[in-house]
PDB file of N, CA and C in Angstrom:
ATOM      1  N   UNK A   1      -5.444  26.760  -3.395  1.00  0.00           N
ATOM      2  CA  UNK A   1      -6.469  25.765  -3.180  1.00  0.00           C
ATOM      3  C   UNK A   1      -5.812  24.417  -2.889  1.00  0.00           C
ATOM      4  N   UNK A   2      -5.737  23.682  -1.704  1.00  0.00           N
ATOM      5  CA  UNK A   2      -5.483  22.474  -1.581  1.00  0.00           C
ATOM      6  C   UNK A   2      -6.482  21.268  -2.187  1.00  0.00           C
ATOM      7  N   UNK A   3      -5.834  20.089  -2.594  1.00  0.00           N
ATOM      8  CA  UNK A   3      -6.884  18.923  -3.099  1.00  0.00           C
ATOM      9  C   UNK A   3      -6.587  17.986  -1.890  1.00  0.00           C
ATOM     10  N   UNK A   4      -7.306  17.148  -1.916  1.00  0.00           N
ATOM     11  CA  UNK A   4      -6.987  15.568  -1.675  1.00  0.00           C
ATOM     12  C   UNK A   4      -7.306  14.769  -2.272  1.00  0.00           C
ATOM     13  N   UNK A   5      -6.408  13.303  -2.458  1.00  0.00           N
ATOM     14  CA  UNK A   5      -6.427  12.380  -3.700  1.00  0.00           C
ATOM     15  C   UNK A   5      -6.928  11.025  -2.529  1.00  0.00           C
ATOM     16  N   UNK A   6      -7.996  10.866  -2.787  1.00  0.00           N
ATOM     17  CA  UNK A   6      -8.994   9.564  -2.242  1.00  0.00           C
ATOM     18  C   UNK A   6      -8.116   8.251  -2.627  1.00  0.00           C
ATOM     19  N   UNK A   7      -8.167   7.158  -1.368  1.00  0.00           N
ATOM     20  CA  UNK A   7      -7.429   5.784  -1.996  1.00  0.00           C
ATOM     21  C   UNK A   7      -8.187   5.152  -1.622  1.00  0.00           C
ATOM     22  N   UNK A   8      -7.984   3.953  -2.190  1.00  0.00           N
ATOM     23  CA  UNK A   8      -8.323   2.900  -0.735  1.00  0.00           C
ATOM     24  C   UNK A   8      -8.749   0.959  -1.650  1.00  0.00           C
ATOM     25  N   UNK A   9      -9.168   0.470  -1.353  1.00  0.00           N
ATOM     26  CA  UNK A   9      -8.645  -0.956  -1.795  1.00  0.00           C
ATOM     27  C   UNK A   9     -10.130  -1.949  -1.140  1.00  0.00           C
ATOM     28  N   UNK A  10     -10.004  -3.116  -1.322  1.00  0.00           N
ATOM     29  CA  UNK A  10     -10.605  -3.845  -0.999  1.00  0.00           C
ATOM     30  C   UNK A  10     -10.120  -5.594  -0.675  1.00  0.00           C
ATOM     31  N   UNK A  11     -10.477  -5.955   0.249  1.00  0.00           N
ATOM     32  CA  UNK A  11      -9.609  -7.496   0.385  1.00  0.00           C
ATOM     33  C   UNK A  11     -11.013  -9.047  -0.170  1.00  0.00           C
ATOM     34  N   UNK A  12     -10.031  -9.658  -1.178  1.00  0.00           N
ATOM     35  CA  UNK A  12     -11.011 -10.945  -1.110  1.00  0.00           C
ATOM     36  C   UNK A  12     -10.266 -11.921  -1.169  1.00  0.00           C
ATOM     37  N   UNK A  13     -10.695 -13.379  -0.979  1.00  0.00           N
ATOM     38  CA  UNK A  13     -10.431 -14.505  -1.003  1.00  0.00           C
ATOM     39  C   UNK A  13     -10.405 -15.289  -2.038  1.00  0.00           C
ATOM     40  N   UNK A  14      -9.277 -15.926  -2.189  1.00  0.00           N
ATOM     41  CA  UNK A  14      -9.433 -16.605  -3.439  1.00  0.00           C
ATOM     42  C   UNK A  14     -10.516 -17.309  -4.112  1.00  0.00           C
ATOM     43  N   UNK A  15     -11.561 -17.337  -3.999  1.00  0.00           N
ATOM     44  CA  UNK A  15     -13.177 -17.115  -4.903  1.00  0.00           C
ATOM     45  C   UNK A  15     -13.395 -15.829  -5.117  1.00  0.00           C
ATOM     46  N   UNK A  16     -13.070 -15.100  -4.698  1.00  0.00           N
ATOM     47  CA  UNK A  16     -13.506 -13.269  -5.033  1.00  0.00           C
ATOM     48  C   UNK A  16     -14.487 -13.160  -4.333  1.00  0.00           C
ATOM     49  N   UNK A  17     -15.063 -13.931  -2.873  1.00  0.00           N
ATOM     50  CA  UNK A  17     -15.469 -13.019  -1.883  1.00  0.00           C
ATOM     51  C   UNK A  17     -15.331 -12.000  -1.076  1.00  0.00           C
ATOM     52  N   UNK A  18     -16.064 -10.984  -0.703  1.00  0.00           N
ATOM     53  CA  UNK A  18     -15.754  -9.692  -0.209  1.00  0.00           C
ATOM     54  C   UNK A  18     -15.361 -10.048   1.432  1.00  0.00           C
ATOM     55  N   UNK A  19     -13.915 -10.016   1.685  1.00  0.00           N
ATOM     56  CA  UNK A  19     -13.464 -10.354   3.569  1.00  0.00           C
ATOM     57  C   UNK A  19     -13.788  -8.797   3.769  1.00  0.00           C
ATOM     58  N   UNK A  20     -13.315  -7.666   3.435  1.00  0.00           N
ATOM     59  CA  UNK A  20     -13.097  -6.222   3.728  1.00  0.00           C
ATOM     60  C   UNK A  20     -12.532  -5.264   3.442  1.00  0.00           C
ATOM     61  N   UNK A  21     -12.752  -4.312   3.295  1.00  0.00           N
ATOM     62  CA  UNK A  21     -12.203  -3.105   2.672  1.00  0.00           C
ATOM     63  C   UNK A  21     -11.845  -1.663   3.448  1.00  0.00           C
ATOM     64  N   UNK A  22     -11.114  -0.972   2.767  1.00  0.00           N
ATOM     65  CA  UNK A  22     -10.715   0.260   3.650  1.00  0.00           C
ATOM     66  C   UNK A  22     -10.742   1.811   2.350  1.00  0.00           C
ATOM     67  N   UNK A  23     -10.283   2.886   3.039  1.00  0.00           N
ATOM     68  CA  UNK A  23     -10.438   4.086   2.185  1.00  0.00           C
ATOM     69  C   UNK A  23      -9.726   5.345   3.430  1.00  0.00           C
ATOM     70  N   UNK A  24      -9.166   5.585   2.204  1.00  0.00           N
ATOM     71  CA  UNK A  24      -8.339   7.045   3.375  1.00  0.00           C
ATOM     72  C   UNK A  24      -8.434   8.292   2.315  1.00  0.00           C
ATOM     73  N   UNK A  25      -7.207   9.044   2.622  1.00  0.00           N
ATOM     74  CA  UNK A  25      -7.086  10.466   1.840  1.00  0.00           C
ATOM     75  C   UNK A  25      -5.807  11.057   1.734  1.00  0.00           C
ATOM     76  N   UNK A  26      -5.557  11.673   1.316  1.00  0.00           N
ATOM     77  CA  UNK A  26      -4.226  12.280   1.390  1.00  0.00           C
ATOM     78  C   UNK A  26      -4.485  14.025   2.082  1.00  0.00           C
ATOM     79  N   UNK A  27      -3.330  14.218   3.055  1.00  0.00           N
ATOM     80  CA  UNK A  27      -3.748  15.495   3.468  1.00  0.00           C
ATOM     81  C   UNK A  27      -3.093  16.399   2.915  1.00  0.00           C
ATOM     82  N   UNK A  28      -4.172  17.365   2.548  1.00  0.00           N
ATOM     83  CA  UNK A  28      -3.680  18.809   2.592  1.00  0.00           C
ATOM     84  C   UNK A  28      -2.190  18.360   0.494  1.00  0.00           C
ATOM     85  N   UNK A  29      -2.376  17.512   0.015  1.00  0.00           N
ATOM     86  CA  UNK A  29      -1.832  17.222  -1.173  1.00  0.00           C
ATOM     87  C   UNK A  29      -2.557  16.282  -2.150  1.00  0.00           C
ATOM     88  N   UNK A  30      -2.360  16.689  -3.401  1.00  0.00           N
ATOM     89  CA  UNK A  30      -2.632  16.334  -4.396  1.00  0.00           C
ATOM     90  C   UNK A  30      -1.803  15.124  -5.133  1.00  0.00           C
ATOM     91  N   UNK A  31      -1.440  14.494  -4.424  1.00  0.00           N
ATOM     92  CA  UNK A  31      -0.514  13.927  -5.277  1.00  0.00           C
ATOM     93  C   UNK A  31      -0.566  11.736  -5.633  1.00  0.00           C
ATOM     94  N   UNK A  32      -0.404  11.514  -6.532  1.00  0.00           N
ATOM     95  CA  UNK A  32      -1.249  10.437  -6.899  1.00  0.00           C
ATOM     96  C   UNK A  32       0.096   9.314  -6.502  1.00  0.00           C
ATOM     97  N   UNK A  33       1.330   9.403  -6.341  1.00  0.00           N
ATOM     98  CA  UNK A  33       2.238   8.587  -5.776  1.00  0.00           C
ATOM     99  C   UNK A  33       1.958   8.283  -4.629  1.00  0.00           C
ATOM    100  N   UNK A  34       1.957   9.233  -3.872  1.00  0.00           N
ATOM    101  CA  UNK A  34       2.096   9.523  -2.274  1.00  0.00           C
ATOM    102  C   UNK A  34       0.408   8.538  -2.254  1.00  0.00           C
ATOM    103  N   UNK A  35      -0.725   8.910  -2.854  1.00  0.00           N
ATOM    104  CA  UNK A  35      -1.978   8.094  -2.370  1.00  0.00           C
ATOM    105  C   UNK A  35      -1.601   6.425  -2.794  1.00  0.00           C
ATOM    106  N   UNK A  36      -1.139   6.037  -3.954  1.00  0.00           N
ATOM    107  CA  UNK A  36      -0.999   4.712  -4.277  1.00  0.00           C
ATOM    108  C   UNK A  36      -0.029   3.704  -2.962  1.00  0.00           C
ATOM    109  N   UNK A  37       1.050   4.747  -2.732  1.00  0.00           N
ATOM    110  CA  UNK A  37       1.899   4.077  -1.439  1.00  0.00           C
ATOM    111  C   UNK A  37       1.189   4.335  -0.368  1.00  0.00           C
ATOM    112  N   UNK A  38       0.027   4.637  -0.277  1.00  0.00           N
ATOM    113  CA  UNK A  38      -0.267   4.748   1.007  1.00  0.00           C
ATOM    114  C   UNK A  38      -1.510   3.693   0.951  1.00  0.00           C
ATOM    115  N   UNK A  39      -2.029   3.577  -0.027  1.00  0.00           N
ATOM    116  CA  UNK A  39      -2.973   2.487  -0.116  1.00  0.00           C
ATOM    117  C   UNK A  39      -2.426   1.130  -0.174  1.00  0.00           C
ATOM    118  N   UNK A  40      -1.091   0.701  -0.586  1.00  0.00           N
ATOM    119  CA  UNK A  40      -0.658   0.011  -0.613  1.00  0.00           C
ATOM    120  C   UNK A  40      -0.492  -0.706   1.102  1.00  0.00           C
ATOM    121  N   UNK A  41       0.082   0.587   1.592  1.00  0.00           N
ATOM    122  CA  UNK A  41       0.945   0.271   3.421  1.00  0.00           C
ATOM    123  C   UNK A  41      -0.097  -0.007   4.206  1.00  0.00           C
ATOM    124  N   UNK A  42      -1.686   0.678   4.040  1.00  0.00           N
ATOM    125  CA  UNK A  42      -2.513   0.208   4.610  1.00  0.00           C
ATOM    126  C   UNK A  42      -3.114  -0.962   4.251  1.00  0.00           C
ATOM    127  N   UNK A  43      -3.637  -1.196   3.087  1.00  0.00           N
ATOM    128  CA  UNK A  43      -3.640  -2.393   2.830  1.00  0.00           C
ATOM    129  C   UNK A  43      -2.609  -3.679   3.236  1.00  0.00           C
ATOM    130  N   UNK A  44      -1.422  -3.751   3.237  1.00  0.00           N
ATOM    131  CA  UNK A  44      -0.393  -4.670   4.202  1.00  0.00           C
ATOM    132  C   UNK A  44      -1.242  -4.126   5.740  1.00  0.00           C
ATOM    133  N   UNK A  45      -1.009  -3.338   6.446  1.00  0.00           N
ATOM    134  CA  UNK A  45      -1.422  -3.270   7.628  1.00  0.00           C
ATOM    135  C   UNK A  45      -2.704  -4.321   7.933  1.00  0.00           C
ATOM    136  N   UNK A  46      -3.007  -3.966   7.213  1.00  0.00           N
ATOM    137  CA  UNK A  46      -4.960  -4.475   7.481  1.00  0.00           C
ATOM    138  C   UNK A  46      -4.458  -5.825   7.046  1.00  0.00           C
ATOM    139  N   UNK A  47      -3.851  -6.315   6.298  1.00  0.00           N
ATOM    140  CA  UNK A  47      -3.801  -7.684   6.222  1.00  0.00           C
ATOM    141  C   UNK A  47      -3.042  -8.477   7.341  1.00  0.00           C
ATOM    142  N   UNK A  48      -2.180  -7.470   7.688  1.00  0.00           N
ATOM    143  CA  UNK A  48      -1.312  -8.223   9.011  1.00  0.00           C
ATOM    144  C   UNK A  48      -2.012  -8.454  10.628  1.00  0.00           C
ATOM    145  N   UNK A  49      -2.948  -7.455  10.574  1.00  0.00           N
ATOM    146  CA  UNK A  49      -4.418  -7.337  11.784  1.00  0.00           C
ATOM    147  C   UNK A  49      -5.313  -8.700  11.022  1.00  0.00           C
ATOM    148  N   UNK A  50      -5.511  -8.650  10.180  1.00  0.00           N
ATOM    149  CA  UNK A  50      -6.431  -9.831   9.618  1.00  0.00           C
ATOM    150  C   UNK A  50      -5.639 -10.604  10.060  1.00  0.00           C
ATOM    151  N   UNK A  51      -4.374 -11.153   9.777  1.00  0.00           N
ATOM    152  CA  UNK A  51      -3.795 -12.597  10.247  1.00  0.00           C
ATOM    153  C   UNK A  51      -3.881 -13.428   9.015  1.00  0.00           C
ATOM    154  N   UNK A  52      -3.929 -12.584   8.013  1.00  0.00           N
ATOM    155  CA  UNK A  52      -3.866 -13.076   6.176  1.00  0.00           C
ATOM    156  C   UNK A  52      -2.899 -14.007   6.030  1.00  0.00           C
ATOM    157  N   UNK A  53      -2.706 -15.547   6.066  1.00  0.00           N
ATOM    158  CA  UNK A  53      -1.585 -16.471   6.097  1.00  0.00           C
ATOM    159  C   UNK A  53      -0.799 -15.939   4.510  1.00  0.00           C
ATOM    160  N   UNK A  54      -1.699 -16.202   3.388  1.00  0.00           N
ATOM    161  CA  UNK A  54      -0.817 -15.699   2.455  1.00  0.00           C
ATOM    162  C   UNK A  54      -1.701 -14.493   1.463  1.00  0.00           C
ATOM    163  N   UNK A  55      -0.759 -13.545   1.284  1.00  0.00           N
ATOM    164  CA  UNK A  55      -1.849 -12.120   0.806  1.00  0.00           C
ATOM    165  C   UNK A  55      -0.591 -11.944  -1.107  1.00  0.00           C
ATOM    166  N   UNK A  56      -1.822 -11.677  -1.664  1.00  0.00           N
ATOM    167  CA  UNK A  56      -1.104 -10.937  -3.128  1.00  0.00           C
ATOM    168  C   UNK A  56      -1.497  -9.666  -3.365  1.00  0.00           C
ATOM    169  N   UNK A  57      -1.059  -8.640  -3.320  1.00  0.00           N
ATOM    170  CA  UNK A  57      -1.051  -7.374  -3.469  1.00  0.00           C
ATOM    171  C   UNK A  57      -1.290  -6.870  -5.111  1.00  0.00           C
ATOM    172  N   UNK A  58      -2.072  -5.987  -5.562  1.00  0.00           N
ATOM    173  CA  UNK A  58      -2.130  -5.607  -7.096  1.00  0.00           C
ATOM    174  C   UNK A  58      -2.223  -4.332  -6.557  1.00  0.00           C
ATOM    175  N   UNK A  59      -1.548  -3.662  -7.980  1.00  0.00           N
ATOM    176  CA  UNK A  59      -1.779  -2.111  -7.506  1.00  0.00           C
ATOM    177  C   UNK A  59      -1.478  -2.083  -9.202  1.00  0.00           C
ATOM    178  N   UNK A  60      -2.238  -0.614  -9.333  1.00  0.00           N
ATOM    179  CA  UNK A  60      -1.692  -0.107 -10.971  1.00  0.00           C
ATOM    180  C   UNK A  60      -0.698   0.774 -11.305  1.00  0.00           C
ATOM    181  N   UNK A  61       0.217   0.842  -9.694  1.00  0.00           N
ATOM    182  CA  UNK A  61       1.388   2.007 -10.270  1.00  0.00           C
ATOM    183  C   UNK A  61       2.201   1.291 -10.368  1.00  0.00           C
ATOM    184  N   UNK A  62       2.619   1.121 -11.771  1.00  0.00           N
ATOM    185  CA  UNK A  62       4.567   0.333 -11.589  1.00  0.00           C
ATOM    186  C   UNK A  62       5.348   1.557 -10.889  1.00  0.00           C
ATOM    187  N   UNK A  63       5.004   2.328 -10.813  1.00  0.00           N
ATOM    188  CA  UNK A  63       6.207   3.200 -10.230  1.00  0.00           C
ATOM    189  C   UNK A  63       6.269   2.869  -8.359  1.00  0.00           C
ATOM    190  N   UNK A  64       5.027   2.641  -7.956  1.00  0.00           N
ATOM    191  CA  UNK A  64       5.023   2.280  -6.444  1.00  0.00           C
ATOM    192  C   UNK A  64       5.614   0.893  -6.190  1.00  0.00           C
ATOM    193  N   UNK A  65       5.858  -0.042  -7.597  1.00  0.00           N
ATOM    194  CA  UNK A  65       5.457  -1.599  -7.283  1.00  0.00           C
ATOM    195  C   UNK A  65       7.262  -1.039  -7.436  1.00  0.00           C
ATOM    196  N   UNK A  66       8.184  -0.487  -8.262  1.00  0.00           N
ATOM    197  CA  UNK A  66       9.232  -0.835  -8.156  1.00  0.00           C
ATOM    198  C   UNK A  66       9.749   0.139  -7.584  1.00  0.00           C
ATOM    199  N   UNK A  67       9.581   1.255  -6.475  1.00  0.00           N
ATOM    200  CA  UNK A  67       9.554   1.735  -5.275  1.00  0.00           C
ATOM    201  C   UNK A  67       9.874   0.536  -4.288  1.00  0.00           C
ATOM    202  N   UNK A  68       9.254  -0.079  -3.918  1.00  0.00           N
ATOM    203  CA  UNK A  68       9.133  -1.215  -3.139  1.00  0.00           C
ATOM    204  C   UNK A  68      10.251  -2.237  -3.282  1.00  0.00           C
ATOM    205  N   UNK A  69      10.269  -2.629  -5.081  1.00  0.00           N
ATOM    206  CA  UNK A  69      10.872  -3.691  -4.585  1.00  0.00           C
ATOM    207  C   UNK A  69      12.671  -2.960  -5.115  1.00  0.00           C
ATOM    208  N   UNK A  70      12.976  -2.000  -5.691  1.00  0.00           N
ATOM    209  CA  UNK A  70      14.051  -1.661  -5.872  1.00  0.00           C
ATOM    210  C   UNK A  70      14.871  -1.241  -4.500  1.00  0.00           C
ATOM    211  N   UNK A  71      16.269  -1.177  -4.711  1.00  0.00           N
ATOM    212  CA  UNK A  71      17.010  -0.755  -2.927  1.00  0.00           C
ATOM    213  C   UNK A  71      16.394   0.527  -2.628  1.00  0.00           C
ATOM    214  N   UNK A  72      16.621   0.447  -1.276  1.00  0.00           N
ATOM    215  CA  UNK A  72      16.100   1.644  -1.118  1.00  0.00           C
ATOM    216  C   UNK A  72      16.345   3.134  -1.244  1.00  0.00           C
ATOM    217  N   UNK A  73      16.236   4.597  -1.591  1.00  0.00           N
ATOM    218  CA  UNK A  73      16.494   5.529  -1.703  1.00  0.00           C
ATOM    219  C   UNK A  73      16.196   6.554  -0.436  1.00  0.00           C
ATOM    220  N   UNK A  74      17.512   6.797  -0.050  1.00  0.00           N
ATOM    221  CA  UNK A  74      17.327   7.541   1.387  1.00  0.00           C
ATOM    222  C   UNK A  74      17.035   8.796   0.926  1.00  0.00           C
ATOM    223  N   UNK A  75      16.707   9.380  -0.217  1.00  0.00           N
ATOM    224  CA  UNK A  75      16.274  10.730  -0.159  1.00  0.00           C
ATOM    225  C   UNK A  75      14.886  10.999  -1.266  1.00  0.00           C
ATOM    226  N   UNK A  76      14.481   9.910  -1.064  1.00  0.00           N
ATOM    227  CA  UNK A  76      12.977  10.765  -1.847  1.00  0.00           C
ATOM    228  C   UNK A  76      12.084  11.056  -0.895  1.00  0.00           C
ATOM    229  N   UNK A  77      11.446  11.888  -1.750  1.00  0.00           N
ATOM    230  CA  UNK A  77      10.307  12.490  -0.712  1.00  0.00           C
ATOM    231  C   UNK A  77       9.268  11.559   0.441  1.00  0.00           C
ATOM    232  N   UNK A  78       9.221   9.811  -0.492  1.00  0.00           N
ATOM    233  CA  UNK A  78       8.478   9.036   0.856  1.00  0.00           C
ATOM    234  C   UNK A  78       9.205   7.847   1.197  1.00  0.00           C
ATOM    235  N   UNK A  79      10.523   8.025   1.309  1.00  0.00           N
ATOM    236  CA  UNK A  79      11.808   7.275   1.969  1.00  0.00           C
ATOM    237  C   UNK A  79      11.173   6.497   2.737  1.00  0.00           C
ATOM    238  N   UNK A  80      10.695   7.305   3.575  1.00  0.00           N
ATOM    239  CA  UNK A  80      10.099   6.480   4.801  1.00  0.00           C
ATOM    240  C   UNK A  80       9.160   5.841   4.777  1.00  0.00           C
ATOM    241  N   UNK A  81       8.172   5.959   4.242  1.00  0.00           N
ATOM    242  CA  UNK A  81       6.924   5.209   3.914  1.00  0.00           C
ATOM    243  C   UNK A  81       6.945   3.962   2.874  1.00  0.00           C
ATOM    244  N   UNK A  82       7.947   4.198   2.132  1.00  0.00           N
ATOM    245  CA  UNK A  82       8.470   3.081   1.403  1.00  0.00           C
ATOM    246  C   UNK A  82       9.273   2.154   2.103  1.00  0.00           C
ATOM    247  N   UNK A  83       9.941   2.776   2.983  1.00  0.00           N
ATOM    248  CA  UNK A  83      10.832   1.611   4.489  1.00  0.00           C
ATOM    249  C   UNK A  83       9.876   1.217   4.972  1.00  0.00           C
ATOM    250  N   UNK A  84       8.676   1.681   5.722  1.00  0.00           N
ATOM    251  CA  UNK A  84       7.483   1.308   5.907  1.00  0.00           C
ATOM    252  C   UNK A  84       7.034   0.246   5.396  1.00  0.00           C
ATOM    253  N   UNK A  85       6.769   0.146   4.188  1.00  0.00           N
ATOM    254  CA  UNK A  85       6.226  -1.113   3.677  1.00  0.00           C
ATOM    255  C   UNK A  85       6.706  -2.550   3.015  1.00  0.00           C
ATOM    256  N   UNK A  86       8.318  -1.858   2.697  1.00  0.00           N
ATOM    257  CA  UNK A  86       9.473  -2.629   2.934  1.00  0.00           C
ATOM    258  C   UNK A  86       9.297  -3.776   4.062  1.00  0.00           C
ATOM    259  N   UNK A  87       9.259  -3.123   5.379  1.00  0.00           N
ATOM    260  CA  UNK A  87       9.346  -3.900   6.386  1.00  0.00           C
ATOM    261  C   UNK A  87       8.421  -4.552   7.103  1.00  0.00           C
ATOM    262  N   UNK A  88       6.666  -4.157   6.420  1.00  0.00           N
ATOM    263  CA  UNK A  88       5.559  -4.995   6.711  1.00  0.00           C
ATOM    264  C   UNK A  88       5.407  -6.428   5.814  1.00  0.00           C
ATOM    265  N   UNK A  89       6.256  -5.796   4.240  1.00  0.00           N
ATOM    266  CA  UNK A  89       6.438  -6.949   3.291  1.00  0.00           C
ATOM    267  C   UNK A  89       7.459  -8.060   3.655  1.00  0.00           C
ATOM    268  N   UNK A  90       8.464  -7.889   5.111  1.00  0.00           N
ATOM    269  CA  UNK A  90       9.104  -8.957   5.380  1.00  0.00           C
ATOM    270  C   UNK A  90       8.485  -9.403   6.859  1.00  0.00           C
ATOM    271  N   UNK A  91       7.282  -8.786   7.358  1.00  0.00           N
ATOM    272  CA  UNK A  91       6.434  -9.611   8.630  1.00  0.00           C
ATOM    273  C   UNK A  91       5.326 -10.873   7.979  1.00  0.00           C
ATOM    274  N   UNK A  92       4.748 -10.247   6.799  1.00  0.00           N
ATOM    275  CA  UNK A  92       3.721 -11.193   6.698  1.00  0.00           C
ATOM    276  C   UNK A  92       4.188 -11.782   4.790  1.00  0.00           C
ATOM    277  N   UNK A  93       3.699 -13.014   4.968  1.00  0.00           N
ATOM    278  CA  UNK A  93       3.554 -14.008   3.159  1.00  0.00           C
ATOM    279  C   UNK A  93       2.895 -12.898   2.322  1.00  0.00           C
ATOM    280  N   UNK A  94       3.910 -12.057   1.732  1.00  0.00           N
ATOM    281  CA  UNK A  94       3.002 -10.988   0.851  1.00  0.00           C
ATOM    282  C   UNK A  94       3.730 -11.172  -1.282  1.00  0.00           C
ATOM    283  N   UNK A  95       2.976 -11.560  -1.692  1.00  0.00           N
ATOM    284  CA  UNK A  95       3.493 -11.375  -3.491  1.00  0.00           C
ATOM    285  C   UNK A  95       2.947  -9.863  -3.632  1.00  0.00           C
ATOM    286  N   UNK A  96       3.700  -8.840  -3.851  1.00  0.00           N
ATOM    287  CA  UNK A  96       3.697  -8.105  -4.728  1.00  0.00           C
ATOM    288  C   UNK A  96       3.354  -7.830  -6.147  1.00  0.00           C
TER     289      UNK A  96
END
C-alpha cells in the first residue's frame, strides 16, 4: 500500500495578513522529512516569484532546519533537494 504525506504552508505579512498560500504531496512515499523539505523549497520558491524583499521561514522540523543550515552531505537520500534550497536561501533575504 503506498501513502502520501500532504504539506504545504501559508505566507503573511508582518501584521499576520493572509498574502498566499500553497499545498503539495509527496509521491508514491510516506515519509515526513522528505514532505517538511519540500514544503520548505516551495515555500522559498513562491517567495522568490512573489519578489518577498525580506522573508522568515518557520518550520517544526529541527532536523530539516539543520539539514539546511549544516555543510552539506553528498550522500543522503535528499542531497539534492537540500542543495536546492541551500541555493534559493542565497538568491533571496531569507532567516531561517
Amino acid at each position: 500500500m503506498l501513502m502520501e504525506v500532504v504539506f504545504g504552508d501559508l505566507f503573511r505579512n508582518y501584521v499576520e495578513f493572509y498574502l498566499s498560500g500553497f499545498f503539495g504531496f509527496t509521491k508514491n512515499r510516506a515519509d515526513i522529512l522528505q514532505a517538511g523539505l519540500l514544503a520548505i523549497y516551495h515555500g522559498l520558491l513562491q517567495a522568490k516569484e512573489m519578489a518577498i524583499a525580506d522573508f522568515v521561514c518557520y518550520s517544526d522540523s529541527l532536523q530539516c532546519i539543520n539539514f539546511i543550515k549544516d555543510p552539506p552531505m553528498k550522500f543522503h537520500i535528499y542531497a539534492l533537494l537540500i542543495q536546492d534550497i541551500k541555493e534559493l536561501t542565497d538568491q533571496i533575504n531569507v532567516t531561517i
